[in-house]
PDB file of N, CA and C in Angstrom:
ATOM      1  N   UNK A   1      57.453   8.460-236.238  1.00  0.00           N
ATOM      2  CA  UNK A   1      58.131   7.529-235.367  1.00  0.00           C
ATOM      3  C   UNK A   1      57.080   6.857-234.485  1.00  0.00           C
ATOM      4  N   UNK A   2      57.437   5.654-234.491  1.00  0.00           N
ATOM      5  CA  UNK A   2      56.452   5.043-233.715  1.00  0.00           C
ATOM      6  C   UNK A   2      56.982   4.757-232.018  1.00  0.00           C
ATOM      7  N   UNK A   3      55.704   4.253-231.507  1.00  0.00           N
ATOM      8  CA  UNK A   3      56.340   4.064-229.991  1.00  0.00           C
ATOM      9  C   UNK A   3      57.396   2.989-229.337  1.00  0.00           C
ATOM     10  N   UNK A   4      57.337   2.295-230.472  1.00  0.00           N
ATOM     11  CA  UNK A   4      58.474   1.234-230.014  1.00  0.00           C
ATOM     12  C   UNK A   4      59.889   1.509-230.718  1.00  0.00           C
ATOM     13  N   UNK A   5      60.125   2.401-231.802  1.00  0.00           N
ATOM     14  CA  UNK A   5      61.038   3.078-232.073  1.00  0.00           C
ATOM     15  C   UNK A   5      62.125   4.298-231.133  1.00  0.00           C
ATOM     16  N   UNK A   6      60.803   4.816-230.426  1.00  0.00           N
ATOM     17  CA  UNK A   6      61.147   6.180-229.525  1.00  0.00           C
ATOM     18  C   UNK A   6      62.159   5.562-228.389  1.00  0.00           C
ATOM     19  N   UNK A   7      61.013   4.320-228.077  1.00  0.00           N
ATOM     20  CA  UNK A   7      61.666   3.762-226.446  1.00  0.00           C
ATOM     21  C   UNK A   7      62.945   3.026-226.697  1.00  0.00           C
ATOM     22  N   UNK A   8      63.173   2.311-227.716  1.00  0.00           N
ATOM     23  CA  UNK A   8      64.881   1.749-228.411  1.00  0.00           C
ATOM     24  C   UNK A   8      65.803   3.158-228.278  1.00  0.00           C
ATOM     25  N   UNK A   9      65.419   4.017-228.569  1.00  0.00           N
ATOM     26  CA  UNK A   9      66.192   5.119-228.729  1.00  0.00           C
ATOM     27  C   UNK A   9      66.684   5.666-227.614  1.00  0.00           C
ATOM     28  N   UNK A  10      65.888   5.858-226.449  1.00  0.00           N
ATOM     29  CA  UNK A  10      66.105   6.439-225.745  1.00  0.00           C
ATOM     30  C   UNK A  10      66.412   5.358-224.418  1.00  0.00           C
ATOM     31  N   UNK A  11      66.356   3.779-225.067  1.00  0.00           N
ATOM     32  CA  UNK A  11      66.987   3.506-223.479  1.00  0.00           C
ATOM     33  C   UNK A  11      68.198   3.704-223.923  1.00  0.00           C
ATOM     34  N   UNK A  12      68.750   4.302-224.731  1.00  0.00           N
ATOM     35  CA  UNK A  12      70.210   4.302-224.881  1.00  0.00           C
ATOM     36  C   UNK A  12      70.427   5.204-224.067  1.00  0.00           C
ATOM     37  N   UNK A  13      70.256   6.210-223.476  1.00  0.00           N
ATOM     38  CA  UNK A  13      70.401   7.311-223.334  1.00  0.00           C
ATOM     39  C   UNK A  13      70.447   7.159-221.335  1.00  0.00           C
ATOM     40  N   UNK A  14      71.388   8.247-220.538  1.00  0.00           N
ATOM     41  CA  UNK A  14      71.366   7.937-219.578  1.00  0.00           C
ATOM     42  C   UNK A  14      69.789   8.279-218.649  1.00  0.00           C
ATOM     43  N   UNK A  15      69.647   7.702-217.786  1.00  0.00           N
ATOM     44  CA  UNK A  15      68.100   7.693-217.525  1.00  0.00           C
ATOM     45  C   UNK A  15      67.609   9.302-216.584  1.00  0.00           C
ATOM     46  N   UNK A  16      69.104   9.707-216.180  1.00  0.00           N
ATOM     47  CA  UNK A  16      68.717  11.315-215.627  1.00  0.00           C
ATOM     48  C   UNK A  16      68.860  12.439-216.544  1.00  0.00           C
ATOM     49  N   UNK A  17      68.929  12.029-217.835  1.00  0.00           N
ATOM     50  CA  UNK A  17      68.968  12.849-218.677  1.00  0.00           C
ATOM     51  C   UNK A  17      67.603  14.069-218.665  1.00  0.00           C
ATOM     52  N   UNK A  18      68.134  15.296-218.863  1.00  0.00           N
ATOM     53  CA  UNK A  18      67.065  16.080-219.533  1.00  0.00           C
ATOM     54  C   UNK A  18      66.221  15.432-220.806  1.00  0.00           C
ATOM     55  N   UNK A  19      65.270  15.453-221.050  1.00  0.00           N
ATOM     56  CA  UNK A  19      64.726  15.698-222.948  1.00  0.00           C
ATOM     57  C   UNK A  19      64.095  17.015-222.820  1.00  0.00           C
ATOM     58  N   UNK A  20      64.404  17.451-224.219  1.00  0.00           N
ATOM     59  CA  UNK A  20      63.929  18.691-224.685  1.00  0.00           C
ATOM     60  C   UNK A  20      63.167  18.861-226.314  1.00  0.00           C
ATOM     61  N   UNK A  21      62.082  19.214-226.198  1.00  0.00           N
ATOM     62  CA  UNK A  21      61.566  19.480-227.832  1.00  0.00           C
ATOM     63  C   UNK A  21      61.406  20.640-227.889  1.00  0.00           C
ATOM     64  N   UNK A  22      61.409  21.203-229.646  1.00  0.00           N
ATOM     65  CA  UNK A  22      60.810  21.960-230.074  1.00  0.00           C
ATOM     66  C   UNK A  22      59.355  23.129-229.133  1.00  0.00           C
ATOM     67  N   UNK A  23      59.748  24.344-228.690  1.00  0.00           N
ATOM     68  CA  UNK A  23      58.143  24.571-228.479  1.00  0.00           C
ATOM     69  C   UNK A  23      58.007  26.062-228.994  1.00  0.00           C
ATOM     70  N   UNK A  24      56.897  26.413-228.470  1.00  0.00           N
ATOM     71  CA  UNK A  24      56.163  28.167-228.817  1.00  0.00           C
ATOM     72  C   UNK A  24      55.149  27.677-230.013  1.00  0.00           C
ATOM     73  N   UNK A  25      55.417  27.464-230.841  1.00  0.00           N
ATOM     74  CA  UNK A  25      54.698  27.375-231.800  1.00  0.00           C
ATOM     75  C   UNK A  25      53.783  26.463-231.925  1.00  0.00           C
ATOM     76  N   UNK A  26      52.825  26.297-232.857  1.00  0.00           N
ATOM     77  CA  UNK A  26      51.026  25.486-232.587  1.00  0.00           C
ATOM     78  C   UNK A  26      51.570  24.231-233.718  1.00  0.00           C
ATOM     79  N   UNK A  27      50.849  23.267-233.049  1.00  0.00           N
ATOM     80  CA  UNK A  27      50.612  22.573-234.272  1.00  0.00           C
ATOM     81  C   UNK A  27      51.300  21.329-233.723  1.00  0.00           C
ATOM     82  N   UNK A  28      51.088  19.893-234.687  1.00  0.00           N
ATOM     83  CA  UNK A  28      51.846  18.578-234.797  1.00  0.00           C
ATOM     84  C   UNK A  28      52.837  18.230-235.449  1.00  0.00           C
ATOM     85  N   UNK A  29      53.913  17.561-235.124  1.00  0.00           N
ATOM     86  CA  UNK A  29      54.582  17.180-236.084  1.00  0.00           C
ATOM     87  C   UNK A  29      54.674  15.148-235.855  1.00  0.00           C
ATOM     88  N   UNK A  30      55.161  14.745-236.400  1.00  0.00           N
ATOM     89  CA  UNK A  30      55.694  12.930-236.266  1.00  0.00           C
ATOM     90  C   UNK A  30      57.180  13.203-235.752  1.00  0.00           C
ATOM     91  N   UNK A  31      57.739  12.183-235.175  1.00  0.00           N
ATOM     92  CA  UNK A  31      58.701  12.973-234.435  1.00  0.00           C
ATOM     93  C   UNK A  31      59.990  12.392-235.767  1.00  0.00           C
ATOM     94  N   UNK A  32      61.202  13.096-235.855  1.00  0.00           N
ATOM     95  CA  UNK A  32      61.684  12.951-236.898  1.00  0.00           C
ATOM     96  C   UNK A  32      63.074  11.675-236.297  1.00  0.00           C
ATOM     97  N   UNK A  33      63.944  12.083-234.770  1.00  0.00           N
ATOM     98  CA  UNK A  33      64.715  11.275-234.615  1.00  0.00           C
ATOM     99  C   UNK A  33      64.778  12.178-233.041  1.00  0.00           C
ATOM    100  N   UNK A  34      66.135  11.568-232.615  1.00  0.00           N
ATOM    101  CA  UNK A  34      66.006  12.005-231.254  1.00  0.00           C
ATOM    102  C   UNK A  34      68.152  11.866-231.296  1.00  0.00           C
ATOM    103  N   UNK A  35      68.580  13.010-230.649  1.00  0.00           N
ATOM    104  CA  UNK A  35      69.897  13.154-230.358  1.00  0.00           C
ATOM    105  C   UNK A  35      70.087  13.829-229.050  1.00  0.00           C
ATOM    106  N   UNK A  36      71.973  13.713-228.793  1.00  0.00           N
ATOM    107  CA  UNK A  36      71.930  14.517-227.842  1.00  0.00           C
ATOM    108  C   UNK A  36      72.607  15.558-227.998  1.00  0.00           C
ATOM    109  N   UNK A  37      72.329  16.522-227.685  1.00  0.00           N
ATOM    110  CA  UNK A  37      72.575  18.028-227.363  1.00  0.00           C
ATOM    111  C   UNK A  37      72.970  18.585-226.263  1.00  0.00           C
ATOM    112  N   UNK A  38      74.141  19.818-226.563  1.00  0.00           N
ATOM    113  CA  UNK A  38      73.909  20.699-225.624  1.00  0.00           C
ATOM    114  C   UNK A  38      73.537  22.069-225.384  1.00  0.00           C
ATOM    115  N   UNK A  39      72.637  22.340-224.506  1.00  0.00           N
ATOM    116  CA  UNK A  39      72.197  23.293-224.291  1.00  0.00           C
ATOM    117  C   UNK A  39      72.450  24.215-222.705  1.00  0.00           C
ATOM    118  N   UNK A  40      71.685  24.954-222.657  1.00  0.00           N
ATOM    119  CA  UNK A  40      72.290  26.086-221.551  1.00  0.00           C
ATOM    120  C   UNK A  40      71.029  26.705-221.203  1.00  0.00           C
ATOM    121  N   UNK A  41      70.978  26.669-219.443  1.00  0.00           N
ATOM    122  CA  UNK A  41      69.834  27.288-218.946  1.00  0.00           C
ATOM    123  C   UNK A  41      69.635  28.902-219.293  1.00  0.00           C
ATOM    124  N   UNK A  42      68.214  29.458-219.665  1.00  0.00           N
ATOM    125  CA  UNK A  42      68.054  30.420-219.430  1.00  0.00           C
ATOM    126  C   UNK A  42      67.513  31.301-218.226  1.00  0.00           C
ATOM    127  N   UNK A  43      68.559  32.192-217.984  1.00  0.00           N
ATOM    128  CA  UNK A  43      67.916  33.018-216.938  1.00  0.00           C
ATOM    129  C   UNK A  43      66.884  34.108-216.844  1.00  0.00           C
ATOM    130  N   UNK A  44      66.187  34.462-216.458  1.00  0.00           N
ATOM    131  CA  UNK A  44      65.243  35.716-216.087  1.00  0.00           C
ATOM    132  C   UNK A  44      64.812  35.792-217.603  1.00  0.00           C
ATOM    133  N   UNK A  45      63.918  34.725-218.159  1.00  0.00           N
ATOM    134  CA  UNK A  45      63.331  34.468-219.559  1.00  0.00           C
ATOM    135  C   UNK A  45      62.374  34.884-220.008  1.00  0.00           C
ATOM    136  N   UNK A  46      61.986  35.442-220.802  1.00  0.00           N
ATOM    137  CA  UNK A  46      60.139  35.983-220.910  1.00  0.00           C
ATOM    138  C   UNK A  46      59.708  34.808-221.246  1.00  0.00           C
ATOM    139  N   UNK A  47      58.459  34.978-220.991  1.00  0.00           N
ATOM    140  CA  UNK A  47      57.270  33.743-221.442  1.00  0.00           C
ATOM    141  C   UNK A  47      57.150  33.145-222.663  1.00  0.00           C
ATOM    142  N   UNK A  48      57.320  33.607-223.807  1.00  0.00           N
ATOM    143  CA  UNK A  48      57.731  33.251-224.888  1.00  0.00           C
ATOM    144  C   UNK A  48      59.183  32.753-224.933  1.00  0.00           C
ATOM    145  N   UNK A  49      59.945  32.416-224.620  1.00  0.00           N
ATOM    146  CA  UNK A  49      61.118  32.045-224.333  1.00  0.00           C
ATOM    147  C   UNK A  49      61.449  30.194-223.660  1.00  0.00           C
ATOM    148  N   UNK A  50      62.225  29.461-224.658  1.00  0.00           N
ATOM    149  CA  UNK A  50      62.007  28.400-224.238  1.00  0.00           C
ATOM    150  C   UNK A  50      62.983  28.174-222.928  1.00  0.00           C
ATOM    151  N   UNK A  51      62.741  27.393-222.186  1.00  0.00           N
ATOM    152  CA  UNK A  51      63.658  26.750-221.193  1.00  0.00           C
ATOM    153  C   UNK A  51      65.025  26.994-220.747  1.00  0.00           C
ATOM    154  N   UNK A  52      65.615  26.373-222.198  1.00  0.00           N
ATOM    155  CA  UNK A  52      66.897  26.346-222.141  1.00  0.00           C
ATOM    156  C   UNK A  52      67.326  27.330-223.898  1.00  0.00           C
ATOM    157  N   UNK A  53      68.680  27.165-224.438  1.00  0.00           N
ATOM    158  CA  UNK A  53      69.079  27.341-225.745  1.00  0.00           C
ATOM    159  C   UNK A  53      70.032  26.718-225.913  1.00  0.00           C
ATOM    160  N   UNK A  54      70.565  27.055-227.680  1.00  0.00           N
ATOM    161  CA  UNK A  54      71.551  26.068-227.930  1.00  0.00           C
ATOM    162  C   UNK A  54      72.906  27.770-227.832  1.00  0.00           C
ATOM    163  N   UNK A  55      72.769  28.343-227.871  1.00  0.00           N
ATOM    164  CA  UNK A  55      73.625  29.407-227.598  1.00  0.00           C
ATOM    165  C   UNK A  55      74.408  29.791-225.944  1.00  0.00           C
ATOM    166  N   UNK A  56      75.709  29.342-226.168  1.00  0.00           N
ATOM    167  CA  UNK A  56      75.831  29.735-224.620  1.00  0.00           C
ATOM    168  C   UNK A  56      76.145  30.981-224.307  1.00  0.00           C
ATOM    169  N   UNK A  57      75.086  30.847-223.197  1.00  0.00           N
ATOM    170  CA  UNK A  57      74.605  32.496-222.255  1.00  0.00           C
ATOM    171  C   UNK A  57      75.275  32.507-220.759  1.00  0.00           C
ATOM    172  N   UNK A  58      76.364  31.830-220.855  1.00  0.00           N
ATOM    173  CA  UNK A  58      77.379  31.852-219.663  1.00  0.00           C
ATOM    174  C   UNK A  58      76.412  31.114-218.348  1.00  0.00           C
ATOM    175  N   UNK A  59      75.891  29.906-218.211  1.00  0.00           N
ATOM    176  CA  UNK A  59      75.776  29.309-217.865  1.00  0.00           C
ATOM    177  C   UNK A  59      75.979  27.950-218.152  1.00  0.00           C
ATOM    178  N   UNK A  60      76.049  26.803-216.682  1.00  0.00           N
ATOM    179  CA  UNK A  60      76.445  25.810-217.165  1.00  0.00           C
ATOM    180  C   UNK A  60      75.643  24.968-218.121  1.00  0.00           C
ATOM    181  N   UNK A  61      76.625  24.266-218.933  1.00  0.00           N
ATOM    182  CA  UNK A  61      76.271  23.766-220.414  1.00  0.00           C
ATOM    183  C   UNK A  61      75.372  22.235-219.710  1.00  0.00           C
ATOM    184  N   UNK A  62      74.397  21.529-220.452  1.00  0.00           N
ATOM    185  CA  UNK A  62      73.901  20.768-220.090  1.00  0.00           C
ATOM    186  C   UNK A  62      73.205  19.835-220.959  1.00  0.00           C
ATOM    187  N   UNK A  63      73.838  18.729-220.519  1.00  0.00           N
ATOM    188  CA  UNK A  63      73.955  17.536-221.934  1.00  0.00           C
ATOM    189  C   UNK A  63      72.477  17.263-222.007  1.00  0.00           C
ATOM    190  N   UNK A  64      71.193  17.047-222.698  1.00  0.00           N
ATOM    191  CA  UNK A  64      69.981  16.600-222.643  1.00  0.00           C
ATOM    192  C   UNK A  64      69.507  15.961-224.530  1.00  0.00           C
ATOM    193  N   UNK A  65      68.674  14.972-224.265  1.00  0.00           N
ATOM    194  CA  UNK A  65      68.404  14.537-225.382  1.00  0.00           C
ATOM    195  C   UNK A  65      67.254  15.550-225.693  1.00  0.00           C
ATOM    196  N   UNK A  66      67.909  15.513-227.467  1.00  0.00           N
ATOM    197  CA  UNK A  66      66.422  16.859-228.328  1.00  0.00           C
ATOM    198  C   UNK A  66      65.771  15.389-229.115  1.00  0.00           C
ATOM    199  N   UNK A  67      64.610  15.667-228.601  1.00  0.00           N
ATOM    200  CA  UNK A  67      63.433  15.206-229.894  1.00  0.00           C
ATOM    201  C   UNK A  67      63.036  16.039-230.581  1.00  0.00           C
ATOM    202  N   UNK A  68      63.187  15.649-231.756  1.00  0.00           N
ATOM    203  CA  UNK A  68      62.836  17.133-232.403  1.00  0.00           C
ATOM    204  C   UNK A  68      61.783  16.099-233.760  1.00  0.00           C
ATOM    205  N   UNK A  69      61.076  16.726-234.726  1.00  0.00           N
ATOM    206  CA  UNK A  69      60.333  16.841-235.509  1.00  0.00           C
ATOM    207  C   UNK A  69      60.518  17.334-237.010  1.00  0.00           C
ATOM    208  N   UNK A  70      61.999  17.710-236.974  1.00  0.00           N
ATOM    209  CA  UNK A  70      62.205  18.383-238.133  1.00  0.00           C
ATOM    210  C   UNK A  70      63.531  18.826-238.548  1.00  0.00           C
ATOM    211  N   UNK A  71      64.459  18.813-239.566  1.00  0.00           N
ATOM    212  CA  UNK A  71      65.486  18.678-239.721  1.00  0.00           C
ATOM    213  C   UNK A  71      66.454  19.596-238.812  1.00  0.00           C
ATOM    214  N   UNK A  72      67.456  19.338-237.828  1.00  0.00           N
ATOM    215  CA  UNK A  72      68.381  20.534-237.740  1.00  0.00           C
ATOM    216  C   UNK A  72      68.638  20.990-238.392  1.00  0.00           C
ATOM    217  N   UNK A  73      68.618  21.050-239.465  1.00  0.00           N
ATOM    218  CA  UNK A  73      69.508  22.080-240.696  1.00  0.00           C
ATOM    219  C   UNK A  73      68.134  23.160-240.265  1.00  0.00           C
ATOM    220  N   UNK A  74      67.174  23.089-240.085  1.00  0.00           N
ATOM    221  CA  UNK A  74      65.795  24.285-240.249  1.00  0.00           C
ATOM    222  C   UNK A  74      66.188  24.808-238.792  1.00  0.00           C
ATOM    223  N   UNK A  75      66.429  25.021-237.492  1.00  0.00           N
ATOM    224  CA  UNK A  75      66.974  25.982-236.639  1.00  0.00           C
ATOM    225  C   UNK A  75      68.121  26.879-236.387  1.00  0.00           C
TER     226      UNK A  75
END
């Protein structure tokens, strides 16, 4: 994806939005598309542990755009 692709995409999107990618793991990807999701804060997280999840852990749910790199069907 290029940079003038990313920014079409995302002025759609409301401007206090969260974004969230992919992390823990090494390496590059090209970015594949960008949606929105919801996810849910994590509490008292280990370090390896991302941010937020897509599993709700009884906190409030929270709309944020995923850039992601690679098909949802692979998480």
């Amino acid at each position: 994806m290029k940079v003038k692709e990313l920014i079409e995409k995302l002025s759609k999107c409301p401007d206090d939005m969260i974004v969230v990618t992919d992390g823990y793991e090494n390496g590059f990807d090209n970015l594949i598309d960008i949606e929105i999701i919801d996810v849910y804060e994590r509490k008292n997280k280990s370090w390896w542990d991302g941010d937020y999840t897509k599993r709700d852990i009884s906190t409030d749910k929270i709309k944020c755009v995923y850039i992601h790199s690679r098909s949802m069907t692979n998480i």
